[in-house]
Protein backbone atom coordinates (compact mmCIF):
# COMPACT_ATOMS: atom_id res chain seq x y z
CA UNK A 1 -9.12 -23.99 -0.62
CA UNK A 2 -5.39 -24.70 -1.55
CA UNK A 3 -6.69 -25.88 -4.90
CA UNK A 4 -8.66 -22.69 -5.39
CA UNK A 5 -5.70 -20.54 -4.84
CA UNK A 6 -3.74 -22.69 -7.11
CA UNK A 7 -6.16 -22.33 -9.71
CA UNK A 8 -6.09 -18.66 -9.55
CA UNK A 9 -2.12 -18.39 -9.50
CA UNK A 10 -1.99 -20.28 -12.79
CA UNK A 11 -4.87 -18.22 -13.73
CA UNK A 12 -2.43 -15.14 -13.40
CA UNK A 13 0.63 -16.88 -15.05
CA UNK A 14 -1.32 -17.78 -18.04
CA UNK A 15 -2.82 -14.46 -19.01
CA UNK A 16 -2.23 -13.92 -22.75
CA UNK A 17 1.13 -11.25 -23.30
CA UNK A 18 -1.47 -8.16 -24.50
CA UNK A 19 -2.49 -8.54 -20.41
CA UNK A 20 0.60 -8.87 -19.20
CA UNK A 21 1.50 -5.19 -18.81
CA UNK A 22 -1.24 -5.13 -16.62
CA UNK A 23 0.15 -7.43 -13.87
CA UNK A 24 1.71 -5.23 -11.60
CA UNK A 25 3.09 -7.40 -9.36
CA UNK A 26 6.59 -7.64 -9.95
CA UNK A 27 7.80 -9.69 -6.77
CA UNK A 28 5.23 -12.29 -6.10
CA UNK A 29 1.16 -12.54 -6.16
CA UNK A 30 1.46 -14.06 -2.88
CA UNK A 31 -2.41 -14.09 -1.05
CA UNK A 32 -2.79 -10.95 1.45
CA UNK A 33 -3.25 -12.63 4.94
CA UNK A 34 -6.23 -10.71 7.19
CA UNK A 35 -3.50 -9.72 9.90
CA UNK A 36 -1.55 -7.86 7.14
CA UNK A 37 -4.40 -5.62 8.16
CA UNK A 38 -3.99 -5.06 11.46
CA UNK A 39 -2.01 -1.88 12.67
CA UNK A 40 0.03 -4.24 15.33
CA UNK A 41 1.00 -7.12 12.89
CA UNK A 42 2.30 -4.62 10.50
CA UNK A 43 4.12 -2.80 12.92
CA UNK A 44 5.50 -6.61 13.88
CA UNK A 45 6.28 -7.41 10.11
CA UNK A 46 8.60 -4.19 9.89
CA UNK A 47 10.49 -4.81 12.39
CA UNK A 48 10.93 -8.40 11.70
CA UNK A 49 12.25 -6.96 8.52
CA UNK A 50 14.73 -4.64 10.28
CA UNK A 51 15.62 -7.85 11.93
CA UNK A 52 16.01 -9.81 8.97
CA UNK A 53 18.20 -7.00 7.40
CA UNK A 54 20.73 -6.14 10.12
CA UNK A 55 20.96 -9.56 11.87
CA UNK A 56 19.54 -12.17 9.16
CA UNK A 57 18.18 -15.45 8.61
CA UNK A 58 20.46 -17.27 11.28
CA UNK A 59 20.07 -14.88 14.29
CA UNK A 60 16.49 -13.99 13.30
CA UNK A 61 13.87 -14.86 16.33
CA UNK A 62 10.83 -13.64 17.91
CA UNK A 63 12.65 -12.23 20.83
CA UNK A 64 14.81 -10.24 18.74
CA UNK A 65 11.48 -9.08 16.88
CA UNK A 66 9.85 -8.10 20.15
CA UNK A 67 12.34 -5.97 21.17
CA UNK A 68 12.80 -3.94 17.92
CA UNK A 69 9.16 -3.75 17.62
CA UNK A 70 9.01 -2.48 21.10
CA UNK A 71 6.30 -5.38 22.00
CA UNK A 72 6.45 -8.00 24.58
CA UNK A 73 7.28 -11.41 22.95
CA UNK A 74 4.11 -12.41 24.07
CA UNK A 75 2.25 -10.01 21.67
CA UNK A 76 4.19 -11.43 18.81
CA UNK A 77 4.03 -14.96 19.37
CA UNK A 78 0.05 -14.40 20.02
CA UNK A 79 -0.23 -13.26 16.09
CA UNK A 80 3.11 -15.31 14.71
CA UNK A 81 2.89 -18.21 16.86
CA UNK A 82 6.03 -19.79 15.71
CA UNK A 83 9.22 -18.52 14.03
CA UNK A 84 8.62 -20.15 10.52
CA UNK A 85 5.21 -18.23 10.06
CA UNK A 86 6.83 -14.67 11.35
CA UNK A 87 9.63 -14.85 8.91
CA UNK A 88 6.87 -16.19 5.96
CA UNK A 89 4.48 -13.46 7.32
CA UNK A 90 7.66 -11.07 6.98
CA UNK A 91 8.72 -12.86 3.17
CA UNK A 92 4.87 -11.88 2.28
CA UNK A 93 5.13 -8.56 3.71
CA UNK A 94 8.09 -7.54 1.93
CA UNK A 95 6.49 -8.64 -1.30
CA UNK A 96 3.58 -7.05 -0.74
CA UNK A 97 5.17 -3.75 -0.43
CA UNK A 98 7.16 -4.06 -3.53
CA UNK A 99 4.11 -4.75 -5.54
CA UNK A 100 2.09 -1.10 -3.88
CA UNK A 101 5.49 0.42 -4.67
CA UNK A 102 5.67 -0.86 -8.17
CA UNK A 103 1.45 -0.14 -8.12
CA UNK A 104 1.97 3.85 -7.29
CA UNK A 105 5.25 4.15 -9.80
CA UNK A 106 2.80 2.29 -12.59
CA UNK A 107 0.22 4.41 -12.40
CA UNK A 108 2.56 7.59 -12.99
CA UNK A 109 3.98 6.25 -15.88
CA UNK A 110 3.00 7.57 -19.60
CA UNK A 111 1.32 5.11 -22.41
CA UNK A 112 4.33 4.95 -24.56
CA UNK A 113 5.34 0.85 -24.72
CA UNK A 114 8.87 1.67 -24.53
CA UNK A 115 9.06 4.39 -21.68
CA UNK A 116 7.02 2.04 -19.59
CA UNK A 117 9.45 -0.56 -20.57
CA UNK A 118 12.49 1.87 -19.47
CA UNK A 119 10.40 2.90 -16.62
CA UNK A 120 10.25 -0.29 -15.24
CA UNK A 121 14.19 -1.49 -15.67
CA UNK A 122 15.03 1.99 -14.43
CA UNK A 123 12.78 0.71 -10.89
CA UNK A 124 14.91 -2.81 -10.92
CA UNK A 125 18.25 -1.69 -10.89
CA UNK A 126 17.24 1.82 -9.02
CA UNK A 127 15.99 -1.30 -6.15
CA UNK A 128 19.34 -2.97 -5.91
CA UNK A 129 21.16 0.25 -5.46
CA UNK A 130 19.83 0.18 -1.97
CA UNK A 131 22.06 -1.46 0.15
CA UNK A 132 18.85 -2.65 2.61
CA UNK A 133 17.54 -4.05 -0.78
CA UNK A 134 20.98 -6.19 -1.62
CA UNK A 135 21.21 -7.27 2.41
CA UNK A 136 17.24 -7.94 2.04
CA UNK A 137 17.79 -10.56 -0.55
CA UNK A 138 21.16 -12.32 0.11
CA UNK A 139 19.30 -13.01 3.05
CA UNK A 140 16.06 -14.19 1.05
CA UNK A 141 18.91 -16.71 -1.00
CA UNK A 142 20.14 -18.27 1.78
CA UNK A 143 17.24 -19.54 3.42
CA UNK A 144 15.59 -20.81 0.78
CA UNK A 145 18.94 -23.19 0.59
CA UNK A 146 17.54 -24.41 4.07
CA UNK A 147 14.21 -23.35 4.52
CA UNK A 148 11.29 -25.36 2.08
CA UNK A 149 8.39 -22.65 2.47
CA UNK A 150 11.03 -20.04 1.78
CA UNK A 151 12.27 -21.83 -1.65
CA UNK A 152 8.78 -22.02 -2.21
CA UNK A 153 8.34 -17.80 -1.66
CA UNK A 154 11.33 -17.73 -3.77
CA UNK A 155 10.30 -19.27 -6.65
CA UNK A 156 6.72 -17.76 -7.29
CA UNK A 157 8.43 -14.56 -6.81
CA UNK A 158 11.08 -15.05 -9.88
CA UNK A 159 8.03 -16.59 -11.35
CA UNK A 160 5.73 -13.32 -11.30
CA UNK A 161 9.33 -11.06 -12.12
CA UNK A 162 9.79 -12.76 -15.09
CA UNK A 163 6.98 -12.88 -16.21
CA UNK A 164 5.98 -8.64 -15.37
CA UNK A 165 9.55 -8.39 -17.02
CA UNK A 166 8.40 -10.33 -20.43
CA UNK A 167 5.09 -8.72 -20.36
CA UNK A 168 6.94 -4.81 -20.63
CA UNK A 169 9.00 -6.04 -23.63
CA UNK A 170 6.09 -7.82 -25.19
CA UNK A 171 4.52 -4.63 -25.11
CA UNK A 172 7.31 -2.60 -26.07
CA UNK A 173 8.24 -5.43 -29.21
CA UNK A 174 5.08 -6.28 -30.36
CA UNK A 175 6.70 -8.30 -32.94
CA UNK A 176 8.98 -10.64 -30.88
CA UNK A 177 7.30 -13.89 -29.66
CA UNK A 178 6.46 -14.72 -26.44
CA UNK A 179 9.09 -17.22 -26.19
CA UNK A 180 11.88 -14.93 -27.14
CA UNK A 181 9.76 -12.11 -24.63
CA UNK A 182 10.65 -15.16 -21.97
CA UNK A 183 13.66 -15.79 -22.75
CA UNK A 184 14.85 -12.11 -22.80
CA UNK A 185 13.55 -11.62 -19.65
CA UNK A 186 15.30 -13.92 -17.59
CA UNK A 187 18.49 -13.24 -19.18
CA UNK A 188 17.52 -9.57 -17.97
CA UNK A 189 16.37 -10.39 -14.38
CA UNK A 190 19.57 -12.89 -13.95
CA UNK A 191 21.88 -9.93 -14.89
CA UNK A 192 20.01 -7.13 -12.64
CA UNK A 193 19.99 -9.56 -9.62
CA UNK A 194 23.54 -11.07 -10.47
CA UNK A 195 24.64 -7.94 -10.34
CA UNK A 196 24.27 -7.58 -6.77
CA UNK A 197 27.29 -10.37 -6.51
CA UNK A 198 29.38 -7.63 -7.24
CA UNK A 199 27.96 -4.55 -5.14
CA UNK A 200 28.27 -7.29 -2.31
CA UNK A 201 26.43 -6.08 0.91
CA UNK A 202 27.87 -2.82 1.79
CA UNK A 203 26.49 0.12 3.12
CA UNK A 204 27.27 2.02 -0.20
CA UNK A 205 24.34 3.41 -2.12
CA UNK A 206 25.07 3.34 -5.97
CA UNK A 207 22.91 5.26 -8.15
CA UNK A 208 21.55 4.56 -12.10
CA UNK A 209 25.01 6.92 -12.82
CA UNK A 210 27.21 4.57 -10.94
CA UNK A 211 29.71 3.21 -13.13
CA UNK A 212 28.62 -0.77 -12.85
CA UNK A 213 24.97 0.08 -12.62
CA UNK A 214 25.68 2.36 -15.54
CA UNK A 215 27.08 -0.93 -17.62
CA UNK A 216 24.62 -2.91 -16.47
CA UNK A 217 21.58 -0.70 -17.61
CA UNK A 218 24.16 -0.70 -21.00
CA UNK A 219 23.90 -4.06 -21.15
CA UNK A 220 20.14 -4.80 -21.18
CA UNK A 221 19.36 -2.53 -23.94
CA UNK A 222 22.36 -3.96 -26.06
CA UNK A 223 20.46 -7.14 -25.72
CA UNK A 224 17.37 -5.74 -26.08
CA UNK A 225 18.36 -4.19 -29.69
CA UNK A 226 20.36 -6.81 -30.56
CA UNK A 227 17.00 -9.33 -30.45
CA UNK A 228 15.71 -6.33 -32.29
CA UNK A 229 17.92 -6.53 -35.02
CA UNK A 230 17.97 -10.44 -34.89
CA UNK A 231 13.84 -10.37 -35.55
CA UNK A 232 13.71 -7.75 -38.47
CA UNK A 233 16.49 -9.65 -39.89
CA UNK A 234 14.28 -12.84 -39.50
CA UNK A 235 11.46 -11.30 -41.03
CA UNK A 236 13.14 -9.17 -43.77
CA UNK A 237 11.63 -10.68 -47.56
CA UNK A 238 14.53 -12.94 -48.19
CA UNK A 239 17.22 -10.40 -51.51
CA UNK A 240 16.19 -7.28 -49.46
CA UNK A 241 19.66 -7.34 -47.87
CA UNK A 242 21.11 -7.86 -51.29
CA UNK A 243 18.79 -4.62 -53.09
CA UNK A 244 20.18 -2.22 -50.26
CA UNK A 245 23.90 -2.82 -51.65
């Protein structure tokens, strides 16, 4: 079974660029569990995430779960037996409702390469304007530092952003390479979610006008034109620079 699902993650990963765009799972292709289903374990899984926001990783526990849930800890521990699979349960959660998020705003968006591009950049840094969002994963970075499964959450998750990332300019760029697609999208990721270093965890909701968000969104389509300019230069027949003068 754990082989299977293997299998099928590095099925996803190695889907040629054209399919990329397609993959619209931005945060993680992390395997629905059945009680994700269940009306009770969701309601459990949001408030473990209320929990995980306001009090997080180091005072997270069942009891506290229970009680912002309004469930005995009984009823939680008889679907999330032990702390380790609530919080994973919550990790997947969380993931899972970024990707139906990203799902809905997909399916709105028009055909043009680029707008979807902008679209999608526009969703990433609109997300860390949220201060819930920025608490969300400063709490997500420090228990992976102590917490194996979590590093393990962590990693697929950059893993599928990346890659969603790459597959937008690789549609928008047709000509850049899949390498420099990559390469341009971690650069891009790194800066979106660096940038939440500097909004820190307040309470403060920034918008795509605020001034840092504002630089940031600058930023990422400096680089993008730059590598724009970089490939036609590349390409140009070599005395074509010399025949414009």
């Amino acid at each position: 079974m754990l082989q299977r699902r293997e299998r099928e993650r590095e099925r996803v990963l190695d889907q040629p660029r054209e399919d990329a765009e397609a993959i619209t799972v931005m945060f993680g292709a992390i395997e629905s569990r059945p009680y994700q289903q269940n009306k009770q374990s969701r309601r459990i899984l949001v408030a473990a995430r209320e929990v995980f926001i306001r009090e997080g990783a180091a005072a997270f526990s069942a009891r506290r779960v229970a009680k912002a849930a309004k469930l005995s800890l009984g009823s939680v521990q008889h679907v999330f037996p032990t702390t380790d699979e609530l919080i994973t349960a919550m990790l997947e959660h969380v993931n899972g409702d970024y990707d139906a998020a990203y799902r809905a705003m997909a399916e709105k968006l028009p055909f043009s390469p680029e707008q979807r591009l902008a679209a999608a950049l526009d969703y990433l840094l609109q997300d860390i304007c949220q201060a819930d969002t920025r608490r969300f994963w400063f709490g997500f970075w420090a228990l992976s530092c102590h917490n194996k499964h979590a590093e393990s959450l962590l990693k697929q998750a950059y893993q599928h952003y990346c890659n969603n990332v790459a597959g937008f300019i690789g549609a928008a760029r047709a000509h850049f390479s899949d390498a420099r697609c990559s390469e341009l999208a971690v650069q891009i990721v790194a800066l979106i979610d660096g940038t939440m270093l500097f909004t820190g965890m307040t309470k403060k909701t920034l918008t795509l006008g605020s001034p840092l968000i504002s630089r940031v969104r600058t930023t990422i389509w400096g680089m993008l034109d730059s590598k724009e300019r970089e490939s036609r230069s590349v390409n140009e027949p070599r005395g074509s620079a010399k025949r414009r003068h």
